[in-house]
N, C-alpha and C. Protein backbone atom coordinates (compact mmCIF):
# COMPACT_ATOMS: atom_id res chain seq x y z
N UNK A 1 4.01 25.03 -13.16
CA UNK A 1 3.18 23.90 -13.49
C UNK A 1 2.82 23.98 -14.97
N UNK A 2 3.04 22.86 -15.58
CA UNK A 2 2.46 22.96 -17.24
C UNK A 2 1.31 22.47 -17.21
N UNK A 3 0.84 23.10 -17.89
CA UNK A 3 -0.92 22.97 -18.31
C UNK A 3 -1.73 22.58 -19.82
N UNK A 4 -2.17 22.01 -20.02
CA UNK A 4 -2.64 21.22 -20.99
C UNK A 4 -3.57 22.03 -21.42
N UNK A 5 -3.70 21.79 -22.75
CA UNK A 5 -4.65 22.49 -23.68
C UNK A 5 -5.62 21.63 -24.86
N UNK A 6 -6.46 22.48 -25.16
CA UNK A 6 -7.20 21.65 -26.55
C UNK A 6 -8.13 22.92 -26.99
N UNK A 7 -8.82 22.30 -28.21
CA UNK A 7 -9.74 23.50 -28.53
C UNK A 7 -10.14 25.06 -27.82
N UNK A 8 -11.08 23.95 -26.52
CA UNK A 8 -11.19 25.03 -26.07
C UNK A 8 -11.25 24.51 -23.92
N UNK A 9 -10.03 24.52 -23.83
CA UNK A 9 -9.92 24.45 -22.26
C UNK A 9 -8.37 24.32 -22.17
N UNK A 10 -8.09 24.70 -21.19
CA UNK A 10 -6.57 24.42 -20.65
C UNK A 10 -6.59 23.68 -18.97
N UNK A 11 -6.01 22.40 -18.87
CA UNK A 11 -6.22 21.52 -18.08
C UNK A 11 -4.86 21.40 -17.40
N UNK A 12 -5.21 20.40 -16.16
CA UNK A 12 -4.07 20.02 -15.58
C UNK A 12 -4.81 19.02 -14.81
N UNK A 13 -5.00 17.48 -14.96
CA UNK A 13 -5.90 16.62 -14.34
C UNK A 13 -4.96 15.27 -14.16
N UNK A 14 -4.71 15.37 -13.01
CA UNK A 14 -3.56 14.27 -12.42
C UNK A 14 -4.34 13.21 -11.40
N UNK A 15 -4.46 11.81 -11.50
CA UNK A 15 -5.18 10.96 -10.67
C UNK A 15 -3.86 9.72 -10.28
N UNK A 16 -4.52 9.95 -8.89
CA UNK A 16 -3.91 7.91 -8.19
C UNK A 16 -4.84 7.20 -8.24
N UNK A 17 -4.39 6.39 -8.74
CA UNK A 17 -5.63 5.06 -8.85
C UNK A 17 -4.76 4.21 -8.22
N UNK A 18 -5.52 2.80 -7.14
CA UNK A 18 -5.22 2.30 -6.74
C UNK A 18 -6.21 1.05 -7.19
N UNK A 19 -5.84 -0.25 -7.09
CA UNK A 19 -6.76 -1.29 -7.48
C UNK A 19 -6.01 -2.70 -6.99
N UNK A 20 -6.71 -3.06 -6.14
CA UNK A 20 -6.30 -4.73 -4.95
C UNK A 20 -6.90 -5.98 -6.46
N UNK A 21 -5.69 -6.24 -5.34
CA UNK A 21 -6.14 -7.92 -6.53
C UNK A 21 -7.39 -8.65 -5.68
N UNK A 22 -8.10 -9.64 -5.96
CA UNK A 22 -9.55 -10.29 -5.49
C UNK A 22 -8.78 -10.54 -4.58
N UNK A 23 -9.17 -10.44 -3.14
CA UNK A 23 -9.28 -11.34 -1.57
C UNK A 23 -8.30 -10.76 -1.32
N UNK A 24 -7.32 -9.37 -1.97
CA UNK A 24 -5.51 -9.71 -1.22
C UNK A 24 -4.88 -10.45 -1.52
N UNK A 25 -5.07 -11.08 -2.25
CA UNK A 25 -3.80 -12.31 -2.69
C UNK A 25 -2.62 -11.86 -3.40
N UNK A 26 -1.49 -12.04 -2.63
CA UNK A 26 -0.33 -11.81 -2.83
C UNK A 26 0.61 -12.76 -4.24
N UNK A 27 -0.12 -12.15 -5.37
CA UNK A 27 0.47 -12.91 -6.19
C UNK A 27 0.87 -11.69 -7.18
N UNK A 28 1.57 -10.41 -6.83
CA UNK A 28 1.88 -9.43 -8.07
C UNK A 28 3.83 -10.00 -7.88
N UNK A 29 4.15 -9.70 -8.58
CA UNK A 29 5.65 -9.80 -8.94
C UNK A 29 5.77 -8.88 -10.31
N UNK A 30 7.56 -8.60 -10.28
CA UNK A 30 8.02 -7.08 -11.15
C UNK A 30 7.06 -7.94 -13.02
N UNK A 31 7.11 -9.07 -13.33
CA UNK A 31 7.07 -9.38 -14.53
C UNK A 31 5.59 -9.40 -14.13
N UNK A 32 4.66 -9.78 -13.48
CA UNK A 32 3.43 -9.32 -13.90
C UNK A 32 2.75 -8.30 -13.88
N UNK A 33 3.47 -7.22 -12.90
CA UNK A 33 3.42 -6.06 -12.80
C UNK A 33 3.41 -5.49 -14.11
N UNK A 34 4.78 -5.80 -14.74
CA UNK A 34 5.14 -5.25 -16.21
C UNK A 34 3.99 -4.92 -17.41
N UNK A 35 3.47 -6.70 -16.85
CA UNK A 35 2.76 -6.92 -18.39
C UNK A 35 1.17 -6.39 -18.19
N UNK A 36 1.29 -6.28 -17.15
CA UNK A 36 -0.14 -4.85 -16.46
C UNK A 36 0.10 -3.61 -16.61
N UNK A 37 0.77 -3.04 -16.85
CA UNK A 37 1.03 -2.23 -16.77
C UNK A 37 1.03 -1.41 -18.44
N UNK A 38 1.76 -2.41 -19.40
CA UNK A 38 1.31 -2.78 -20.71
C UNK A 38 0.00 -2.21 -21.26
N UNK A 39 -0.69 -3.57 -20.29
CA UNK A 39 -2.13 -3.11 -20.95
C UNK A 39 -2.20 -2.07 -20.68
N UNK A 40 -2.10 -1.70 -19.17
CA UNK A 40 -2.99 -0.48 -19.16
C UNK A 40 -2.52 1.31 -20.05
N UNK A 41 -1.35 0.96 -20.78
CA UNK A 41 -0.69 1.70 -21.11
C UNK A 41 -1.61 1.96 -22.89
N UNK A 42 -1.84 0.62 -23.31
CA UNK A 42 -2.38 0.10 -24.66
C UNK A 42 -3.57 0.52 -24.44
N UNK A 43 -4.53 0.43 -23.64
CA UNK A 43 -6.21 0.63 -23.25
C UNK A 43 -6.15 2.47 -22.95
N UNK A 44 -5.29 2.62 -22.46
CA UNK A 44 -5.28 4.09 -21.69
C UNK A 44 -5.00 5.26 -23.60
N UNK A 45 -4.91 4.90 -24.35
CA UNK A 45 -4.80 5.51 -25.12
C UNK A 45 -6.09 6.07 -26.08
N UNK A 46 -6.89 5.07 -25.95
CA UNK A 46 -8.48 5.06 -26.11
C UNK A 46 -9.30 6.38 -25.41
N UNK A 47 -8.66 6.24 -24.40
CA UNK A 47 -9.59 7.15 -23.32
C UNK A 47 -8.30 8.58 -22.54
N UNK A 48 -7.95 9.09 -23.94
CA UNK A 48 -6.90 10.26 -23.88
C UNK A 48 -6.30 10.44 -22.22
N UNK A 49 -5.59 8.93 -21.66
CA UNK A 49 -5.08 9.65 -20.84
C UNK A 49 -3.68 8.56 -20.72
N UNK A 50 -3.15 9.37 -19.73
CA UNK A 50 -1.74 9.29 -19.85
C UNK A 50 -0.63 8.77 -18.81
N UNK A 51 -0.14 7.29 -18.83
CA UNK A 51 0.66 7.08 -17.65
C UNK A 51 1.84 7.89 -17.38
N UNK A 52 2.02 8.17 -15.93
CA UNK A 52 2.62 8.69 -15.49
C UNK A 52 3.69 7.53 -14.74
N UNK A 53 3.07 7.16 -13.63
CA UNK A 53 4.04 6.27 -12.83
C UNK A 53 3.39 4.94 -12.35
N UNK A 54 3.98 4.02 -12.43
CA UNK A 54 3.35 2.65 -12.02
C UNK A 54 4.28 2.00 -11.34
N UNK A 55 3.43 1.58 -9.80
CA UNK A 55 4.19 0.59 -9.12
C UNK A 55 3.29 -0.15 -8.32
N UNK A 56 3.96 -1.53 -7.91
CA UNK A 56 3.30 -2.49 -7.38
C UNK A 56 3.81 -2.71 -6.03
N UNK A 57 2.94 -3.65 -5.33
CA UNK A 57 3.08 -4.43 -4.27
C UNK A 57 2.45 -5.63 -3.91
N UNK A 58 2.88 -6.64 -3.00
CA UNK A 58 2.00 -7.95 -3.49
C UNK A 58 0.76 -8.07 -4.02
N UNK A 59 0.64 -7.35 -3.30
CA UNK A 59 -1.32 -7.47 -3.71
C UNK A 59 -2.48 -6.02 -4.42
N UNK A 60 -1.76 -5.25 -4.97
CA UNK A 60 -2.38 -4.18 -5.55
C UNK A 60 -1.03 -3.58 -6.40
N UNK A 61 -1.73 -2.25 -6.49
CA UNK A 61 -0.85 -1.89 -7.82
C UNK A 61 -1.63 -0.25 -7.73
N UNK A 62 -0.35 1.08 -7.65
CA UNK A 62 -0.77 2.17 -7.85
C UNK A 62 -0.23 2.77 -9.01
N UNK A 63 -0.96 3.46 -9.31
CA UNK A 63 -1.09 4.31 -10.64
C UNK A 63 -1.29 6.14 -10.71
N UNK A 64 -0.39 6.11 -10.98
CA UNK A 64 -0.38 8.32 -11.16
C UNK A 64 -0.63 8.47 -12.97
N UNK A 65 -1.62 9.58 -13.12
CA UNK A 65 -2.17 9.26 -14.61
C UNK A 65 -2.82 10.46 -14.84
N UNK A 66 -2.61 11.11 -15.54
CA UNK A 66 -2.96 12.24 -16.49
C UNK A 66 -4.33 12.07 -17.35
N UNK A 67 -5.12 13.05 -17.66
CA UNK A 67 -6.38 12.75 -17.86
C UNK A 67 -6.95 13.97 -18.80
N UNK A 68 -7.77 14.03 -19.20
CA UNK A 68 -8.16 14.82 -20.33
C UNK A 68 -9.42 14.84 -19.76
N UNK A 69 -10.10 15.90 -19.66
CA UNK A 69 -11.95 16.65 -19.36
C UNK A 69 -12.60 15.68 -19.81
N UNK A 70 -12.54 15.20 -21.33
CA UNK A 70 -13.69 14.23 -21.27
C UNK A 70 -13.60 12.95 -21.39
N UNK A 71 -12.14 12.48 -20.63
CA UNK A 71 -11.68 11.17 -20.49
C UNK A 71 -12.98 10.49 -19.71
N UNK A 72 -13.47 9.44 -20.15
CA UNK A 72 -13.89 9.10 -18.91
C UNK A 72 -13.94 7.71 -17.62
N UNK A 73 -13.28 8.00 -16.88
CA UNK A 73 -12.78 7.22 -15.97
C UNK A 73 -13.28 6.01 -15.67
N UNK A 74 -14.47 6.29 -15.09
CA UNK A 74 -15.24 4.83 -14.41
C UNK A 74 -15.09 4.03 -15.91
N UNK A 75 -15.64 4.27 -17.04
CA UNK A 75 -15.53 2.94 -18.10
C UNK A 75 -14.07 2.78 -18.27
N UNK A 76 -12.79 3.72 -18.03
CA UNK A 76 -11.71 3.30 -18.55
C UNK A 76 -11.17 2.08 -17.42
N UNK A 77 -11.53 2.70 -16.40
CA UNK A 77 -11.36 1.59 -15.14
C UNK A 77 -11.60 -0.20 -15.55
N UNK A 78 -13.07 0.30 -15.92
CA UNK A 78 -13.71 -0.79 -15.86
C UNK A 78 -13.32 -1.68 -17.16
N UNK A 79 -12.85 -1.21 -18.14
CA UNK A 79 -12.89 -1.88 -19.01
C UNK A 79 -11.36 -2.20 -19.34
N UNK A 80 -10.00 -1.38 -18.82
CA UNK A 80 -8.65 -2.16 -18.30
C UNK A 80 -9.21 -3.16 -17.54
N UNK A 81 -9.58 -2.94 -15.81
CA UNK A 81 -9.75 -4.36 -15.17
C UNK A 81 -10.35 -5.17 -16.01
N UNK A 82 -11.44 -5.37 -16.32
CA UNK A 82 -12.07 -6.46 -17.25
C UNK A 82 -11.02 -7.39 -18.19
N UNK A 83 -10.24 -6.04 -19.40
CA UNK A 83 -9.67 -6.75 -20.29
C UNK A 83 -7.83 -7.25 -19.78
N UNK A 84 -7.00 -6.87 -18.71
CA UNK A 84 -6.35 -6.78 -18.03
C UNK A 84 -6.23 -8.23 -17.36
N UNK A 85 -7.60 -8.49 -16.90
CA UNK A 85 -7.68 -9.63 -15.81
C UNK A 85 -8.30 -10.85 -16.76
N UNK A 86 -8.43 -10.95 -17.91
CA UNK A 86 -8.36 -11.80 -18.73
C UNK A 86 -7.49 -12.02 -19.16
N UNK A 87 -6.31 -10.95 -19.83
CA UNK A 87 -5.10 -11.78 -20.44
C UNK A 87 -4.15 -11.94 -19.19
N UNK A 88 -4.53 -11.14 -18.26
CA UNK A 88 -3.20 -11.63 -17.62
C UNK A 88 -3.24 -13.24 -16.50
N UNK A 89 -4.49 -13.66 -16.49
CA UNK A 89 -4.79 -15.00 -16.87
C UNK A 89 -4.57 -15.98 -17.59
N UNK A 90 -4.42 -15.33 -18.80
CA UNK A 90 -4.21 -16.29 -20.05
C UNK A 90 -2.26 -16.48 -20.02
N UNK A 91 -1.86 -15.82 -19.85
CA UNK A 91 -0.40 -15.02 -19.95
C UNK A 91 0.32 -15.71 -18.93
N UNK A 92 -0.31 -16.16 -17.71
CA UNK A 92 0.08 -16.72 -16.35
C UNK A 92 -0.89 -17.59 -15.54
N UNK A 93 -1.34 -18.48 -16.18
CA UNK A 93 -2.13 -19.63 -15.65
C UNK A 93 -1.96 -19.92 -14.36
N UNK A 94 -1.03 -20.17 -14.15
CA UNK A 94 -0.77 -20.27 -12.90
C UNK A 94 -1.10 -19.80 -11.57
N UNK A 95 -1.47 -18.06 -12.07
CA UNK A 95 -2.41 -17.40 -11.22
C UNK A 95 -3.69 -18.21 -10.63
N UNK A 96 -4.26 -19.15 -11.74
CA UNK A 96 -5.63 -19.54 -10.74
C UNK A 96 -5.46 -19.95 -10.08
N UNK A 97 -4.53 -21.18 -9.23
CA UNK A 97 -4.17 -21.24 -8.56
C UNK A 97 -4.29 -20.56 -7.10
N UNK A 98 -3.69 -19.05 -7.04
CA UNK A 98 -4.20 -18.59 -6.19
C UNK A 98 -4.85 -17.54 -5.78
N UNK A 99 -6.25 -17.49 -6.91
CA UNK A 99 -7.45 -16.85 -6.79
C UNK A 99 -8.54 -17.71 -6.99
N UNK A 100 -9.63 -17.48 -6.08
CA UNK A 100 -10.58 -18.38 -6.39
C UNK A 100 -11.72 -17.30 -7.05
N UNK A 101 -12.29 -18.59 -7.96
CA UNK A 101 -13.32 -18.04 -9.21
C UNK A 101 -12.14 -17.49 -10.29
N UNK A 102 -13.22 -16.56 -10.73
CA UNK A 102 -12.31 -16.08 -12.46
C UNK A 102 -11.88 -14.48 -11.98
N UNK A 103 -12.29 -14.45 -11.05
CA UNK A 103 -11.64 -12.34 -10.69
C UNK A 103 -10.14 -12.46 -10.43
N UNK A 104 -9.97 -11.58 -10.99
CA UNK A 104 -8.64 -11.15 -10.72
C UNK A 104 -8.22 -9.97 -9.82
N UNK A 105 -9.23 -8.83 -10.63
CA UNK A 105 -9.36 -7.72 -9.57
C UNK A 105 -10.32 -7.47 -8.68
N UNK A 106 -9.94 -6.68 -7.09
CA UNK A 106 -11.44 -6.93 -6.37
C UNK A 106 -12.38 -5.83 -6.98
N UNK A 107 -13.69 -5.81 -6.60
CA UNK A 107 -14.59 -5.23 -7.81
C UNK A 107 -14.14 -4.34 -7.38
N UNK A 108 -14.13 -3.49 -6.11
CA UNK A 108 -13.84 -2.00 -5.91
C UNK A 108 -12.22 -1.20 -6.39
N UNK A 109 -12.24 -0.08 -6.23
CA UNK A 109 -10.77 1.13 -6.66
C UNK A 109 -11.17 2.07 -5.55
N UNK A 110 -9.84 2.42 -5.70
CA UNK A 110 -9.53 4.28 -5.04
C UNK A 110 -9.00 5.11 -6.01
N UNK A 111 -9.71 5.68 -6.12
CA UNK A 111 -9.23 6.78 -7.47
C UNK A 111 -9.25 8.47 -6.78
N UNK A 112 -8.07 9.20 -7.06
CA UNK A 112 -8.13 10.25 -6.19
C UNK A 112 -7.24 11.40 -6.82
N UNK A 113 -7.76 12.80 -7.03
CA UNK A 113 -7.16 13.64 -7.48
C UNK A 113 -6.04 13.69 -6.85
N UNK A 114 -5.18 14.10 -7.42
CA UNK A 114 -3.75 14.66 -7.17
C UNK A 114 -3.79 15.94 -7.46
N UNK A 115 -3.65 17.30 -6.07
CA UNK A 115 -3.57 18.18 -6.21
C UNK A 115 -3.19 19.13 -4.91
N UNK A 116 -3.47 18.44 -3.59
CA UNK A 116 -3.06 18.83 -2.40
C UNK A 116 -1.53 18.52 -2.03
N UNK A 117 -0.95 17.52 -2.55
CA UNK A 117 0.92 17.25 -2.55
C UNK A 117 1.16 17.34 -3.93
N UNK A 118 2.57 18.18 -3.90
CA UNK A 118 3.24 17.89 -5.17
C UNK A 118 3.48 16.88 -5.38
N UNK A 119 3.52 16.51 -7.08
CA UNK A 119 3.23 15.36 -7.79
C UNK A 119 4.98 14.60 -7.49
N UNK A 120 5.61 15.40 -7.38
CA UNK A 120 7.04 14.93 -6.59
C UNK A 120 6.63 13.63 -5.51
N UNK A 121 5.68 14.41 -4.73
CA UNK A 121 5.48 13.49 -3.36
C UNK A 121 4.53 12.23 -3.44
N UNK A 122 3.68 12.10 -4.45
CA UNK A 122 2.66 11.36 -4.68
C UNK A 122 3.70 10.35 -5.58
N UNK A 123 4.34 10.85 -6.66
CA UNK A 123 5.37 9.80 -7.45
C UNK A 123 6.53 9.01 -6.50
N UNK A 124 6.75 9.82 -5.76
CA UNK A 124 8.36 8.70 -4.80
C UNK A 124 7.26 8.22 -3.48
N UNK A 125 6.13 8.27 -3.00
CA UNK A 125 4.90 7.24 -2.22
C UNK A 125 4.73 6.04 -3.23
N UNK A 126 4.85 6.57 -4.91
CA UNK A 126 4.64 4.91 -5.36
C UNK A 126 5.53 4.38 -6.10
N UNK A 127 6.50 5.13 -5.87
CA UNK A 127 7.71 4.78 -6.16
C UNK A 127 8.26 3.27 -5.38
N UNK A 128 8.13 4.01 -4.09
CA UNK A 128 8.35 3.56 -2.55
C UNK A 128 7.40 2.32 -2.83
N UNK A 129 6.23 2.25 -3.28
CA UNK A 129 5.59 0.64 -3.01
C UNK A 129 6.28 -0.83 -2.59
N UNK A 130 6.10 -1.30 -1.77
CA UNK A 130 6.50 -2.75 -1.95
C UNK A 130 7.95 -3.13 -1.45
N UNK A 131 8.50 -1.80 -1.07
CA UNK A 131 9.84 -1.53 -0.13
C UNK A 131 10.11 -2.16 0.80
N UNK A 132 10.82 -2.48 1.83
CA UNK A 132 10.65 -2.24 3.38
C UNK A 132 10.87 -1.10 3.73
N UNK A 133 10.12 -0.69 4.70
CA UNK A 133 10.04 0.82 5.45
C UNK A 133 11.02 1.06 6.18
């Protein structure tokens, strides 16, 4: 296992994040996926951490992501969804359509260490997203 370093700590901090679009609405596809994925790639640099793997399914979107001690999560969350679900509004109008109000994402996440399965097994689960079984 490689292990991360800085001044003064040596790390290894691997997370799934998971995050539903408002109500379930089945409106993700590979090109909006993409351009989410973007952001969160552009925003995630702010808050020293690091995509790993991204995949979708109609209606949510998982995330494997590397993290730094004093990354800190809940605002990085909060402030991708926020800025995320504005352009990708702007970017695809068409979305309002089928969300009602201005949310895009539902307010809640699952955010969850990665450390009980190898990261092998957690990457081809979201690999696998959006498959048939």
């Amino acid at each position: 296992m490689e292990l991360r370093t800085n001044q003064h700590s040596v790390f290894r901090l691997n997370y799934h994040l998971i995050m539903c679009i408002k109500y379930r609405r089945e409106v993700l596809n590979a090109e909006i996926s993409e351009y989410l994925r973007e952001i969160f790639v552009k925003i995630s640099n702010s808050y020293n951490i690091t995509l790993v793997e991204w995949e979708h399914d109609k209606d949510h979107v998982h995330c494997l992501f590397e993290a730094h001690p004093k990354s800190e999560l809940s605002k990085f969350i909060n402030a991708y969804k926020s800025a995320s679900s504005r352009l990708v509004k702007k970017a695809f109008p068409e979305l309002k359509n089928s969300l009602w109000k201005d949310s895009f994402w539902s307010q809640s996440f699952c955010l969850m260490t990665v450390g009980g399965a190898p990261l092998s097994v957690v990457k081809e689960y979201i690999q696998t997203q959006g498959q048939p079984k």
